[in-house]
Protein backbone atom coordinates (compact mmCIF):
# COMPACT_ATOMS: atom_id res chain seq x y z
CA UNK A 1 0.00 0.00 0.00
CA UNK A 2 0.69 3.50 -0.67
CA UNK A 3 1.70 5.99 2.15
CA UNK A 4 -1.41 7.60 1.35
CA UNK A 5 -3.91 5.49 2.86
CA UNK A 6 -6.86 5.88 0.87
CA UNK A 7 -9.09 7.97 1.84
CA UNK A 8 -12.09 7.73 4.64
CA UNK A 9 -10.05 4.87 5.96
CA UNK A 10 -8.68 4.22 9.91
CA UNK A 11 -4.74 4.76 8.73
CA UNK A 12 -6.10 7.95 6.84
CA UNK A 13 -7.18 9.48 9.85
CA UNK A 14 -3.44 9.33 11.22
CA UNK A 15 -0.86 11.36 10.79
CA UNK A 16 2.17 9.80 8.87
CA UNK A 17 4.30 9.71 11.94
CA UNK A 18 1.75 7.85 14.11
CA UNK A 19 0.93 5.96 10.44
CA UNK A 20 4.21 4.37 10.62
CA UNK A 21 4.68 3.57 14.51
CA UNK A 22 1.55 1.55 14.90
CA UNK A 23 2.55 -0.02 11.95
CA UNK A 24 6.05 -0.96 13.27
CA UNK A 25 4.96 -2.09 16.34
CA UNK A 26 3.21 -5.15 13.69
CA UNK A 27 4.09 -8.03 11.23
CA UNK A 28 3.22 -8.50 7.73
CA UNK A 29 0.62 -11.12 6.58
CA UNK A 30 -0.24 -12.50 3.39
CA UNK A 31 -4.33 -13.84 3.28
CA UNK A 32 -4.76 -16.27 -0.13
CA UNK A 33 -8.71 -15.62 -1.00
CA UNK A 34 -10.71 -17.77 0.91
CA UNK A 35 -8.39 -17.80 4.30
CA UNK A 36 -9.99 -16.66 7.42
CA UNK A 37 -8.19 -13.74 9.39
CA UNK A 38 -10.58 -14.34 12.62
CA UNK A 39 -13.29 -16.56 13.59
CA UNK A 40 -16.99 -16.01 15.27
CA UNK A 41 -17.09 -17.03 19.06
CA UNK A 42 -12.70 -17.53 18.91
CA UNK A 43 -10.79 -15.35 21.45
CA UNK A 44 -7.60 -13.84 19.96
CA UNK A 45 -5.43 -10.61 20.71
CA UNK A 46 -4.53 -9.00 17.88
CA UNK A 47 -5.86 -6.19 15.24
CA UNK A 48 -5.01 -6.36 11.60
CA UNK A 49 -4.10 -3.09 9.72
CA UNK A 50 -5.21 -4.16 5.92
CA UNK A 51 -2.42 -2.90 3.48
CA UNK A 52 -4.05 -4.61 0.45
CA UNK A 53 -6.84 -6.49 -1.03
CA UNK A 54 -10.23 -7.06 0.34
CA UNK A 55 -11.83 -9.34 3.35
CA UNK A 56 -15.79 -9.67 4.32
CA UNK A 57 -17.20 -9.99 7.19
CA UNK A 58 -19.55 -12.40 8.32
CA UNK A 59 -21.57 -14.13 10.74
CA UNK A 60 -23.99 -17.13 10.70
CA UNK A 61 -27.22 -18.35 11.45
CA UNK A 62 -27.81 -20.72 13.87
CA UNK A 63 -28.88 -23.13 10.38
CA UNK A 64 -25.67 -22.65 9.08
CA UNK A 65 -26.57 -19.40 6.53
CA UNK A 66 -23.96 -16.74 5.82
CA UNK A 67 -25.31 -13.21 6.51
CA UNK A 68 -22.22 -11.01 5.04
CA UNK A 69 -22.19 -7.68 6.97
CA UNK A 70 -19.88 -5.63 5.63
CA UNK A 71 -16.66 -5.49 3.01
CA UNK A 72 -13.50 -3.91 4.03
CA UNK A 73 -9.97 -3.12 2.13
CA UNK A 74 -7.04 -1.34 2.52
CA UNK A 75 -6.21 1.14 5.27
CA UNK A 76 -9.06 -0.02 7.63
CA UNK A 77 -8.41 -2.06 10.89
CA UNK A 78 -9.60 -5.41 12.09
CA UNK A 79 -10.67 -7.21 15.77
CA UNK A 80 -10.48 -3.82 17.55
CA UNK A 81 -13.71 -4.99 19.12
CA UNK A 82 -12.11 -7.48 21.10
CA UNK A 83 -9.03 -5.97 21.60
CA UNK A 84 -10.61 -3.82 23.56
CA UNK A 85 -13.82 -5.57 25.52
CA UNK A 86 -11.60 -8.80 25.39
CA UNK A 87 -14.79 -10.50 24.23
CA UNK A 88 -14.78 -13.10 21.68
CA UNK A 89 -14.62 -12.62 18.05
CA UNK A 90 -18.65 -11.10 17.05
CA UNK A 91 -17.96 -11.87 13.33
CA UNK A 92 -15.57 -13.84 10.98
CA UNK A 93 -13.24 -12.24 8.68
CA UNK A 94 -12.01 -14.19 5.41
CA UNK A 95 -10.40 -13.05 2.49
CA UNK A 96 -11.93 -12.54 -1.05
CA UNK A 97 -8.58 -11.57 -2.47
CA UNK A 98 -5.37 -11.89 -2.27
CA UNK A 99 -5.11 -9.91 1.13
CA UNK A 100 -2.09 -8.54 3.20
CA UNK A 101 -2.17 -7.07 6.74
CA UNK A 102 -0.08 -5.68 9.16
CA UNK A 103 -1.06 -7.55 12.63
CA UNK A 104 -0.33 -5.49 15.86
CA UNK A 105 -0.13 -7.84 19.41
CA UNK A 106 -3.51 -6.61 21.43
CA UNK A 107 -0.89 -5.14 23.77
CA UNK A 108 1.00 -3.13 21.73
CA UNK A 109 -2.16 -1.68 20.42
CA UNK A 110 -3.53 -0.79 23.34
CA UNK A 111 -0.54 1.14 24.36
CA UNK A 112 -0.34 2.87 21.36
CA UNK A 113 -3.97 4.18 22.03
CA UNK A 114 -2.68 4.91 26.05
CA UNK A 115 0.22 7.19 23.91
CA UNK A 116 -2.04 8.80 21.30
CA UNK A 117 -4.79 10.21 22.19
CA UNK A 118 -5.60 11.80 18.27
CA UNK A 119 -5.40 7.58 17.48
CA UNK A 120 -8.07 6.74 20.05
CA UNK A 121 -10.38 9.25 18.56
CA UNK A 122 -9.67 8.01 14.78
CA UNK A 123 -10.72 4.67 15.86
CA UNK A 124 -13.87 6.06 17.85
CA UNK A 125 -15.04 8.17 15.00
CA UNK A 126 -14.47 4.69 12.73
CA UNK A 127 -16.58 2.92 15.32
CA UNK A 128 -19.17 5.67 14.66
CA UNK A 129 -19.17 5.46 10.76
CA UNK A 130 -19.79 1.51 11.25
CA UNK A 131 -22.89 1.68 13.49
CA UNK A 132 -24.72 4.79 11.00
CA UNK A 133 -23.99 2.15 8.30
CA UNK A 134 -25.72 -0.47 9.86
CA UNK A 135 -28.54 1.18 10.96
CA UNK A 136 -28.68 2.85 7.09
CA UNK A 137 -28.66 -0.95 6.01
CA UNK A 138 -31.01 -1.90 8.55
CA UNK A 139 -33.53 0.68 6.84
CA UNK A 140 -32.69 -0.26 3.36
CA UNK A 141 -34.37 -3.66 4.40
CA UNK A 142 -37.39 -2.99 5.65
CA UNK A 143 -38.09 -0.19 2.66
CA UNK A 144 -36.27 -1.27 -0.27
CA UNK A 145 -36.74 -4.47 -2.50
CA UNK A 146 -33.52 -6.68 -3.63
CA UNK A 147 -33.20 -4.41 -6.37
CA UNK A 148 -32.90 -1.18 -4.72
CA UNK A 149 -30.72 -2.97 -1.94
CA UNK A 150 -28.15 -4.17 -4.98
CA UNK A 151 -28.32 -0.78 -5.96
CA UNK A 152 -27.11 0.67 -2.89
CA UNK A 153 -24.53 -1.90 -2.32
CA UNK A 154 -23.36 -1.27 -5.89
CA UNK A 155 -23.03 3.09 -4.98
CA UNK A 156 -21.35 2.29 -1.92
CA UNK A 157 -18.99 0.20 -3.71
CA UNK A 158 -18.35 2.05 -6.70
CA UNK A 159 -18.41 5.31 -4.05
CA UNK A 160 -15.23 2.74 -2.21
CA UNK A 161 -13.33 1.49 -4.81
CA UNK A 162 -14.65 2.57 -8.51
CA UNK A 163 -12.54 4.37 -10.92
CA UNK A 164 -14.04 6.34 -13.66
CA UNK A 165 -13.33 4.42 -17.33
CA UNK A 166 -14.57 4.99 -21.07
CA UNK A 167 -18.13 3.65 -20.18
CA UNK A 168 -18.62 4.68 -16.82
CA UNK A 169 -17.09 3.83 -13.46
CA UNK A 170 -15.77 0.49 -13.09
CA UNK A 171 -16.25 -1.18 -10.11
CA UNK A 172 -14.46 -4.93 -9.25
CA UNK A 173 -16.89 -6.79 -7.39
CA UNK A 174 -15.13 -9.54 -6.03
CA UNK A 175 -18.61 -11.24 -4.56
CA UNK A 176 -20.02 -13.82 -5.92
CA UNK A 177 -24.11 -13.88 -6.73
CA UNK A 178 -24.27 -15.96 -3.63
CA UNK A 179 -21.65 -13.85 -1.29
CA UNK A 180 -23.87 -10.46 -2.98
CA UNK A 181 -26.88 -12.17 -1.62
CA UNK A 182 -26.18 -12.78 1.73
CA UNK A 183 -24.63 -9.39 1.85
CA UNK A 184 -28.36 -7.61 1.18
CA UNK A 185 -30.55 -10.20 2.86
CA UNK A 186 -32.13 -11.71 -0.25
CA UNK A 187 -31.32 -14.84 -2.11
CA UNK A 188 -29.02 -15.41 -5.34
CA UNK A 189 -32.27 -15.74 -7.43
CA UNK A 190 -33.31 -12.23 -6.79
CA UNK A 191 -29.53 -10.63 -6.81
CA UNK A 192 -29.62 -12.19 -10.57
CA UNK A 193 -32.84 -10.85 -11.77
CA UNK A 194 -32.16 -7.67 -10.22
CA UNK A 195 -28.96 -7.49 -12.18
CA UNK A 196 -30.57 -8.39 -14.67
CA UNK A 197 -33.27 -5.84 -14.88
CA UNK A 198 -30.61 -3.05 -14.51
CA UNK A 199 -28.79 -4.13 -17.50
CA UNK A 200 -31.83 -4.43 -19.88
CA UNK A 201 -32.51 -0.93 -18.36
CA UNK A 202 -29.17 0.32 -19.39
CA UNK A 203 -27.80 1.09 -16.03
CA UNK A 204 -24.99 -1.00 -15.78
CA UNK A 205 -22.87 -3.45 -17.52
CA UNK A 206 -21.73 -6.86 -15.79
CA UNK A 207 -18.42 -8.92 -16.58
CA UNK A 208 -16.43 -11.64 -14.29
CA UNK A 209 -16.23 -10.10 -11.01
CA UNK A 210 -16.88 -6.99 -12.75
CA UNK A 211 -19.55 -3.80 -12.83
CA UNK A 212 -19.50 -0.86 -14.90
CA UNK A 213 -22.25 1.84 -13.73
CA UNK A 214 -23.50 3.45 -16.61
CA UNK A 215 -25.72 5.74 -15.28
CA UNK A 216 -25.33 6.65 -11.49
CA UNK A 217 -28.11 9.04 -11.22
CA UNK A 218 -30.38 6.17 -12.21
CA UNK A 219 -29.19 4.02 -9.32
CA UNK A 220 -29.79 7.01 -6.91
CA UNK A 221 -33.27 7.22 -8.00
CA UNK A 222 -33.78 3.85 -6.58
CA UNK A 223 -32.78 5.23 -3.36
CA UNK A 224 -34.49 8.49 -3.21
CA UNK A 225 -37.04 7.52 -0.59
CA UNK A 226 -35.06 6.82 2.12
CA UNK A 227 -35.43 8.93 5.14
């Protein structure tokens, strides 16, 4: 990664001096796609600092389903949670690319935040972003259909990690149908068809692992009844 972290992110919030401490006082990790960084329910000490590629996170229902809560790439930080209630892990984390990570001992963390006080508040204000996204999600569900929900989740990615091409702005969507399902509470049937629907309407443009919005102000329509 960059010493720019990109933007929005945990190690964007830091100065480069504090940048480059925490991530001394770690070791670097490489994640193939499909590895698990932590487990739901396991207790384990450490953050990771993601330097490159992207992880989900998940959790599952007592029948075995994956709900996938959230995606996360580089510059953003992993298992503060229980690095700092010392509770066990409240989701798993598993690669969907090739993934690397700095991982910082729970203790040397923790006195890094005792040392920087600007650090503490970075992290607090990253807590903050997570639970107005869930509760956003949490409204998408209960007033938007599949189709409006894969139209958010395609903005927020595009808004993440889209750059701006020929057609429109290309987005990698390393999800699979299924993975894209879980992520919006629906099932792979209705992820399909509402891909499908926003093609024949012109909207976007699918490929392997790949989305190119076409026309974004179409896919904000879908969301222009949310409170």
């Amino acid at each position: 990664m960059s010493a720019d972290a990109p933007p929005g992110s945990f190690l964007a919030g830091l100065d480069a001096d504090a940048r480059a401490e925490l991530l001394a006082r770690g070791a670097r990790r490489r994640y193939r796609p499909g590895m698990i960084l932590f487990r739901e329910g396991e207790r384990s000490d450490h953050v990771v600092l993601l330097q490159a590629g992207r992880v989900k996170v998940s959790s599952y229902t007592p029948a075995g389903g994956e709900v996938v809560l959230a995606l996360r790439g580089p510059g953003e930080i992993l298992g503060e949670y229980s690095v700092l209630d010392r509770r066990p892990r409240s989701a798993t984390v598993t690669a969907i690319e090739p993934t690397e990570g700095q991982v910082v001992p729970g203790p040397a963390f923790n006195d890094f935040l005792d040392q920087q006080p600007a650090v503490a508040a970075a992290l607090l204000r990253g807590v903050l972003s997570q639970l107005r996204d869930s509760d956003r999600k949490r409204i998408e569900f209960g007033a938007l259909d599949a189709a409006g929900r894969v139209a958010s989740r395609l903005l927020e990615l595009g808004a993440r990690y889209g750059s701006v091409g020929e057609r429109g702005l290309e987005v990698s969507l390393p999800l699979t149908q299924e993975e894209l399902a879980a992520w919006i509470g629906s099932s792979r049937e209705a992820v399909a068809k509402a891909l499908r629907t926003l093609r024949e309407q012109g909207v976007i443009e699918t490929g392997r692992k790949h989305v190119t919005i076409l026309d974004l102000d179409a896919l904000r329509r879908r969301l222009a009844d949310l409170p």
